[in-house]
N, C-alpha and C. Protein backbone atom coordinates (compact mmCIF):
# COMPACT_ATOMS: atom_id res chain seq x y z
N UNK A 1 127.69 95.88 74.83
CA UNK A 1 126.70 96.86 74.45
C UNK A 1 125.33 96.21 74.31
N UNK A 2 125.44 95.05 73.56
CA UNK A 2 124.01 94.65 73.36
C UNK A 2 123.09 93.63 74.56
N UNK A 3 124.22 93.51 75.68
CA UNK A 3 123.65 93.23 76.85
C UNK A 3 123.16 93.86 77.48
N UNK A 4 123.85 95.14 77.73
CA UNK A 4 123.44 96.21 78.51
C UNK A 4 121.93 96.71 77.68
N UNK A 5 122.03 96.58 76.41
CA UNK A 5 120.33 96.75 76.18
C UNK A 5 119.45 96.30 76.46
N UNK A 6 119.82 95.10 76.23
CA UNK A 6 118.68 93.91 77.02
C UNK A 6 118.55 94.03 78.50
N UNK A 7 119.05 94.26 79.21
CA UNK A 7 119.21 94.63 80.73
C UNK A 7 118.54 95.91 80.63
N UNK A 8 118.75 97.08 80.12
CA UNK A 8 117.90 98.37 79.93
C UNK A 8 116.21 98.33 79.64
N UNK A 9 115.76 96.89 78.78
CA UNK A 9 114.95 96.75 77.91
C UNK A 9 114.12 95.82 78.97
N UNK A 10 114.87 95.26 79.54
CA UNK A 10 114.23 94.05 80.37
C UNK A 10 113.45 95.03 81.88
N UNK A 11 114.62 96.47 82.45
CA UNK A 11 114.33 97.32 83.95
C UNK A 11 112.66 97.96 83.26
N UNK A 12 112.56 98.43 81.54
CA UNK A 12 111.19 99.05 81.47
C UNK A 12 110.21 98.29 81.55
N UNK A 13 110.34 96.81 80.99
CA UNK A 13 109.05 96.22 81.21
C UNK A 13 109.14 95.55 82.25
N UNK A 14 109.51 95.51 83.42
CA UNK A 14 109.48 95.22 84.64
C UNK A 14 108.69 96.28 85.35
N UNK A 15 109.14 97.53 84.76
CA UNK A 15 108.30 98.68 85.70
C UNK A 15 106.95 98.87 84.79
N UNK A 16 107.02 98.75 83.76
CA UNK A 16 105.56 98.90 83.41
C UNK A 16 104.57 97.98 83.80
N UNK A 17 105.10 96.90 84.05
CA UNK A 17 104.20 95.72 84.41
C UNK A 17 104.16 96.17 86.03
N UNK A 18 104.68 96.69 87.06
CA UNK A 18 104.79 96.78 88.30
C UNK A 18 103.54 97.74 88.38
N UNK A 19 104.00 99.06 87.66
CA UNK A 19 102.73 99.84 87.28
C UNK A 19 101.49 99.87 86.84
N UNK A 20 101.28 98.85 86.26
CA UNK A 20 99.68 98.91 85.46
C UNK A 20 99.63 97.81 86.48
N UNK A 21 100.03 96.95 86.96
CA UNK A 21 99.44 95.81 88.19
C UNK A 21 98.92 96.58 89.68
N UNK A 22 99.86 97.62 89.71
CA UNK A 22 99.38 98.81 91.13
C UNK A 22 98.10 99.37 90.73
N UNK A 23 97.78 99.70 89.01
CA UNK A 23 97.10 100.64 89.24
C UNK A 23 95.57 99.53 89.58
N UNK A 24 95.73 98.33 88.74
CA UNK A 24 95.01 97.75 88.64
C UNK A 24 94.39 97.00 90.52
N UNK A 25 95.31 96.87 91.15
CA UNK A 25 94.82 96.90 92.36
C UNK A 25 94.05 97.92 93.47
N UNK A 26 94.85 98.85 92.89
CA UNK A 26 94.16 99.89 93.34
C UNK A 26 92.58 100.78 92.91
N UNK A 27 92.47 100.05 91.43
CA UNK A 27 91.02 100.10 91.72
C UNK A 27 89.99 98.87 92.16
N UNK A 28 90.58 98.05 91.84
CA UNK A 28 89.71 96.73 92.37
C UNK A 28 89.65 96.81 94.07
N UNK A 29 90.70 97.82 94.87
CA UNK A 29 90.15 97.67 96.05
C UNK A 29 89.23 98.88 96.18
N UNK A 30 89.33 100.16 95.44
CA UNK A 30 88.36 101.17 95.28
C UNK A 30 87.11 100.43 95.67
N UNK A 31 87.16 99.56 94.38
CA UNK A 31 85.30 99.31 94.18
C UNK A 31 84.67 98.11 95.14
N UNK A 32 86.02 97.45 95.68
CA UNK A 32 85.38 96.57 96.52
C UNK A 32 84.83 97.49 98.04
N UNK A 33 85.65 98.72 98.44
CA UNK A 33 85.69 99.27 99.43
C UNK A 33 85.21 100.88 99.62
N UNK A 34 84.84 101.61 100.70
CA UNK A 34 84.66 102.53 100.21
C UNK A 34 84.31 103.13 101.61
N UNK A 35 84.24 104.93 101.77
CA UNK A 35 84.12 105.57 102.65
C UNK A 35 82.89 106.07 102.69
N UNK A 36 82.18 106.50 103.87
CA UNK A 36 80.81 106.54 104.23
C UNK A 36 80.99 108.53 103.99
N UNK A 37 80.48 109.15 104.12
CA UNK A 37 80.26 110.61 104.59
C UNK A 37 80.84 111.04 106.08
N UNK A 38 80.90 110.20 106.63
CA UNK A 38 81.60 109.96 108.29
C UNK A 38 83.29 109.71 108.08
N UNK A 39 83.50 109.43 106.69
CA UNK A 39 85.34 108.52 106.78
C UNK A 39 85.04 107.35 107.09
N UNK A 40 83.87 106.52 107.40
CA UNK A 40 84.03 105.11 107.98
C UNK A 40 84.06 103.99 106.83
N UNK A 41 84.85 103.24 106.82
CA UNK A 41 85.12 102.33 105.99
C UNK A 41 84.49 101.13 105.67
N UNK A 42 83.68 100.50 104.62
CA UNK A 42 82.98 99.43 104.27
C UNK A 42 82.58 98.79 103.83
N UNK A 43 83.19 97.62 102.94
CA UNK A 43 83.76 96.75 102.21
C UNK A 43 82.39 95.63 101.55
N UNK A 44 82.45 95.50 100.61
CA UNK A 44 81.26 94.23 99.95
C UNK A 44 81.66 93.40 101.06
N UNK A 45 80.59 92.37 101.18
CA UNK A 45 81.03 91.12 102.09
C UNK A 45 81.49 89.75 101.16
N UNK A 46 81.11 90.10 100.24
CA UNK A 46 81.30 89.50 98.73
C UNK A 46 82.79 89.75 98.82
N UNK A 47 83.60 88.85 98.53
CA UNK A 47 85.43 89.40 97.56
C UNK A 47 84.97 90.00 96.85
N UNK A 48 84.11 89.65 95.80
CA UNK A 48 84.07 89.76 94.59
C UNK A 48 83.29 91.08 93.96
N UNK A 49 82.63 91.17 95.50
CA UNK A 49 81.41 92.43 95.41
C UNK A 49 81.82 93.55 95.26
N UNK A 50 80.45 94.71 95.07
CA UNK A 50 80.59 96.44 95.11
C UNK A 50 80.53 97.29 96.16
N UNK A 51 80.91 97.96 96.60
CA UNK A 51 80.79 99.03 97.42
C UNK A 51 80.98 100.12 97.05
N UNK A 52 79.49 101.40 97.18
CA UNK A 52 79.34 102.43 96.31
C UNK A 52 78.32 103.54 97.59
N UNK A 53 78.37 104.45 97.27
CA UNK A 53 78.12 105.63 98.12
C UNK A 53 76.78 106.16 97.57
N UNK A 54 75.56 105.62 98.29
CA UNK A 54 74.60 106.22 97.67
C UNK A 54 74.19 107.95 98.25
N UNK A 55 72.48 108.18 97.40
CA UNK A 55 72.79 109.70 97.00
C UNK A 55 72.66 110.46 98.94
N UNK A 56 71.96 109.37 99.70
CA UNK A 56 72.21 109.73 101.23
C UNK A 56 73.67 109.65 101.71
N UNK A 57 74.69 109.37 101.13
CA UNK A 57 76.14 109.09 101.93
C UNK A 57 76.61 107.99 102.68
N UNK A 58 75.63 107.08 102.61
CA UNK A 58 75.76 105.71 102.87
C UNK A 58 76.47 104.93 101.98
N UNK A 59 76.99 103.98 102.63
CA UNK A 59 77.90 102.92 101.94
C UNK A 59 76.93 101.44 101.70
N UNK A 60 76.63 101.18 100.58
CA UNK A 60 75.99 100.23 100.08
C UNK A 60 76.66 99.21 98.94
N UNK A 61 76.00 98.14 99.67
CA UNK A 61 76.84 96.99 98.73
C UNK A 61 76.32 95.98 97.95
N UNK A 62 76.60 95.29 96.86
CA UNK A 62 75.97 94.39 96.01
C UNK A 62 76.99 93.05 95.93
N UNK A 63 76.09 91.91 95.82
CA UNK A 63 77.17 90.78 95.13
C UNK A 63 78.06 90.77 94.06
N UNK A 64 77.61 91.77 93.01
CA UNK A 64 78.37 91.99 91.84
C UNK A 64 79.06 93.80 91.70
N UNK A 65 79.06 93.86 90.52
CA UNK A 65 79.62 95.10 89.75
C UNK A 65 78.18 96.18 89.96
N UNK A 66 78.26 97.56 90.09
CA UNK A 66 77.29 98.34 90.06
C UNK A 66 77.41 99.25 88.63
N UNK A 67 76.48 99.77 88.53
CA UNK A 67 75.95 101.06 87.66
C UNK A 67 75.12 101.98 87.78
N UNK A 68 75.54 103.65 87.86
CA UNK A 68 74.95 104.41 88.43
C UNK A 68 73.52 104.28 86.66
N UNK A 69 72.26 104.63 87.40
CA UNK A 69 71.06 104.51 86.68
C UNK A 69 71.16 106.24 85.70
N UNK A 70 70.93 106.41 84.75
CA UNK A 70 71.11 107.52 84.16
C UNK A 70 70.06 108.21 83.52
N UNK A 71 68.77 107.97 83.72
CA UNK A 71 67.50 107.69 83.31
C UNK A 71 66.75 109.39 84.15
N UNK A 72 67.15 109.40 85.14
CA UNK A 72 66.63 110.34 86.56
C UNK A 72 67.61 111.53 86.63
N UNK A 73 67.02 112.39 87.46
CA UNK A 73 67.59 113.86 87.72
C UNK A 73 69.20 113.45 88.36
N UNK A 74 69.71 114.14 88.84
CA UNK A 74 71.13 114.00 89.28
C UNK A 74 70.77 113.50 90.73
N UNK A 75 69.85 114.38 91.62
CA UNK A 75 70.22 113.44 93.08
C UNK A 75 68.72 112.65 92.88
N UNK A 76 67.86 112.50 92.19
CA UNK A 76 67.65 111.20 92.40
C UNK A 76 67.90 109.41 91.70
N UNK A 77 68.96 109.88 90.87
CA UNK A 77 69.98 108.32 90.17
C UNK A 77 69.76 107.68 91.35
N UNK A 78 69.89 106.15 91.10
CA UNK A 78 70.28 105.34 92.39
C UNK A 78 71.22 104.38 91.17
N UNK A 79 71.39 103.12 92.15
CA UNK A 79 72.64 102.35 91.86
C UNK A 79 71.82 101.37 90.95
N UNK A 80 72.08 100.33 90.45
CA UNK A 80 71.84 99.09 89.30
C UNK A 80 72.95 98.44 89.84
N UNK A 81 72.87 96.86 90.43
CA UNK A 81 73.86 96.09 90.41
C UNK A 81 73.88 94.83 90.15
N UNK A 82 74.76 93.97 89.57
CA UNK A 82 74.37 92.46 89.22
C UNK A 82 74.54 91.72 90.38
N UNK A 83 73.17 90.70 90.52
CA UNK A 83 72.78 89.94 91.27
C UNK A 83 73.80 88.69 91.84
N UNK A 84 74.77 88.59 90.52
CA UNK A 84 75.64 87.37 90.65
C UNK A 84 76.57 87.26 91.14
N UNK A 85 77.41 86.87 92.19
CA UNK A 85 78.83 87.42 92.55
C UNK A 85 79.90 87.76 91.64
N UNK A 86 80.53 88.67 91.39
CA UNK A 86 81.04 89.09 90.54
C UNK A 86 80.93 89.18 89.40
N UNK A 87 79.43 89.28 89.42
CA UNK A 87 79.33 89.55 87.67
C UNK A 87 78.95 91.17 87.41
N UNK A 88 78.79 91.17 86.19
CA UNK A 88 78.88 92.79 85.53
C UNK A 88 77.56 93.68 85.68
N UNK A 89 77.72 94.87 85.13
CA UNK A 89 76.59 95.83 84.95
C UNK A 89 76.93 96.67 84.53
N UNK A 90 75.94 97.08 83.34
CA UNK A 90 76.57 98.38 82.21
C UNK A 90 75.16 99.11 81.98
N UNK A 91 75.85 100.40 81.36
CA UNK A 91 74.43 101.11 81.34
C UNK A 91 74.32 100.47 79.53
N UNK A 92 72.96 100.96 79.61
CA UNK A 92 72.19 100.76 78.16
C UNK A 92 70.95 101.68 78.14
N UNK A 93 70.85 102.00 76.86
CA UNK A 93 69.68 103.29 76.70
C UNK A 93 68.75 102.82 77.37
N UNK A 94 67.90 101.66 77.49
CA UNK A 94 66.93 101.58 77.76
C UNK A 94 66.63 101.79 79.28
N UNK A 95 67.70 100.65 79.89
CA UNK A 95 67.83 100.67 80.97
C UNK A 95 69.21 99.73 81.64
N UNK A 96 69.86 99.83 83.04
CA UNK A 96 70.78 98.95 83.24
C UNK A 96 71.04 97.24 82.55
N UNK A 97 72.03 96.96 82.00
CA UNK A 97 71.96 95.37 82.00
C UNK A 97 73.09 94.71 83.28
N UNK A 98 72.16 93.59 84.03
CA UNK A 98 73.63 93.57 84.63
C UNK A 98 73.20 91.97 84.73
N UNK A 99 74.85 91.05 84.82
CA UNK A 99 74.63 89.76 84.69
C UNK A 99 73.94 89.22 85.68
N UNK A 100 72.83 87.78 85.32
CA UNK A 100 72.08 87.52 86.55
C UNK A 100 70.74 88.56 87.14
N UNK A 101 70.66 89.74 86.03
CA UNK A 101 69.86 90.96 86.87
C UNK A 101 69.89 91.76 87.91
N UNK A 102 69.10 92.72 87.48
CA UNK A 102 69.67 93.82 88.33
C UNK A 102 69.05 93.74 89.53
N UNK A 103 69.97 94.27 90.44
CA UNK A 103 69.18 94.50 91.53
C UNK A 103 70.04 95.91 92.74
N UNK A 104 68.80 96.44 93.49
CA UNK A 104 69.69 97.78 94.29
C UNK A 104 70.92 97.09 95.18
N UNK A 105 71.76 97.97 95.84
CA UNK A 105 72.54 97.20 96.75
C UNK A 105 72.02 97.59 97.88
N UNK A 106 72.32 96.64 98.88
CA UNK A 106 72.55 96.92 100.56
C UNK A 106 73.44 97.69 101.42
N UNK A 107 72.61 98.11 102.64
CA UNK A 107 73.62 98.30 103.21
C UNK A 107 74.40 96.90 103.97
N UNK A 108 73.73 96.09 104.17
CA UNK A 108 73.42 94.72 104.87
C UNK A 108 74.74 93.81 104.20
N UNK A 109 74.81 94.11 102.94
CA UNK A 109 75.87 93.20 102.04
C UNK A 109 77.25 93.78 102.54
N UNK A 110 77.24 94.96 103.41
CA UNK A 110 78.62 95.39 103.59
C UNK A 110 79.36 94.84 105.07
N UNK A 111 80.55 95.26 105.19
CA UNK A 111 80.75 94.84 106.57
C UNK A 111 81.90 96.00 106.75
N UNK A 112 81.80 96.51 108.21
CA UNK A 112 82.23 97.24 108.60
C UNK A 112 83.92 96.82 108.42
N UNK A 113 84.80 97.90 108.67
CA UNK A 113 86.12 98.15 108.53
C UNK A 113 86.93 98.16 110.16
């Protein structure tokens, strides 16, 4: 009996860990990757980088993490992204912080699919 628990106990955290590791890949390739307004596919050139859909439908990319700017009307927000390869960017009242500084992304930083 008390094997079979441990064997019961051992199949859930096997799947929970299987699960939160899927989900977790599945957004890290979200943000590395992303679809144009066309379906066309196009990836940071960075590993480490962003790929984000600006307010034209273009696929634009940064060395780091992005943040949509929250400051402006709805279609004219643009992106905030950190300068550093894989570093961060968060909003803040004043304005974006992102590690290394902010800067817009490219389309140039991306590479086609």
């Amino acid at each position: 009996m008390r094997s079979a628990l441990r064997g019961h106990r051992l199949v859930q955290i096997v799947l929970v860990t299987t699960i939160a590791c899927s989900a977790n890949a599945a957004r890290a390739a979200g943000d590395h990757c992303q679809a144009d307004a066309l379906g066309k596919w196009y990836c940071a050139s960075d590993p480490r980088g962003t790929a984000v859909v600006d307010k034209l439908g273009r696929v634009v990319c940064a060395p780091g993490g992005c943040v949509m700017q929250d400051d402006r009307k709805q279609d004219e927000r643009d992106w905030a992204c950190s300068s550093t390869p894989g570093g961060t960017a968060a909003t803040a009242p004043e304005r974006p912080v992102c590690e290394g500084g902010c800067r817009p992304p490219e389309a140039t930083q991306c590479k086609k699919l």
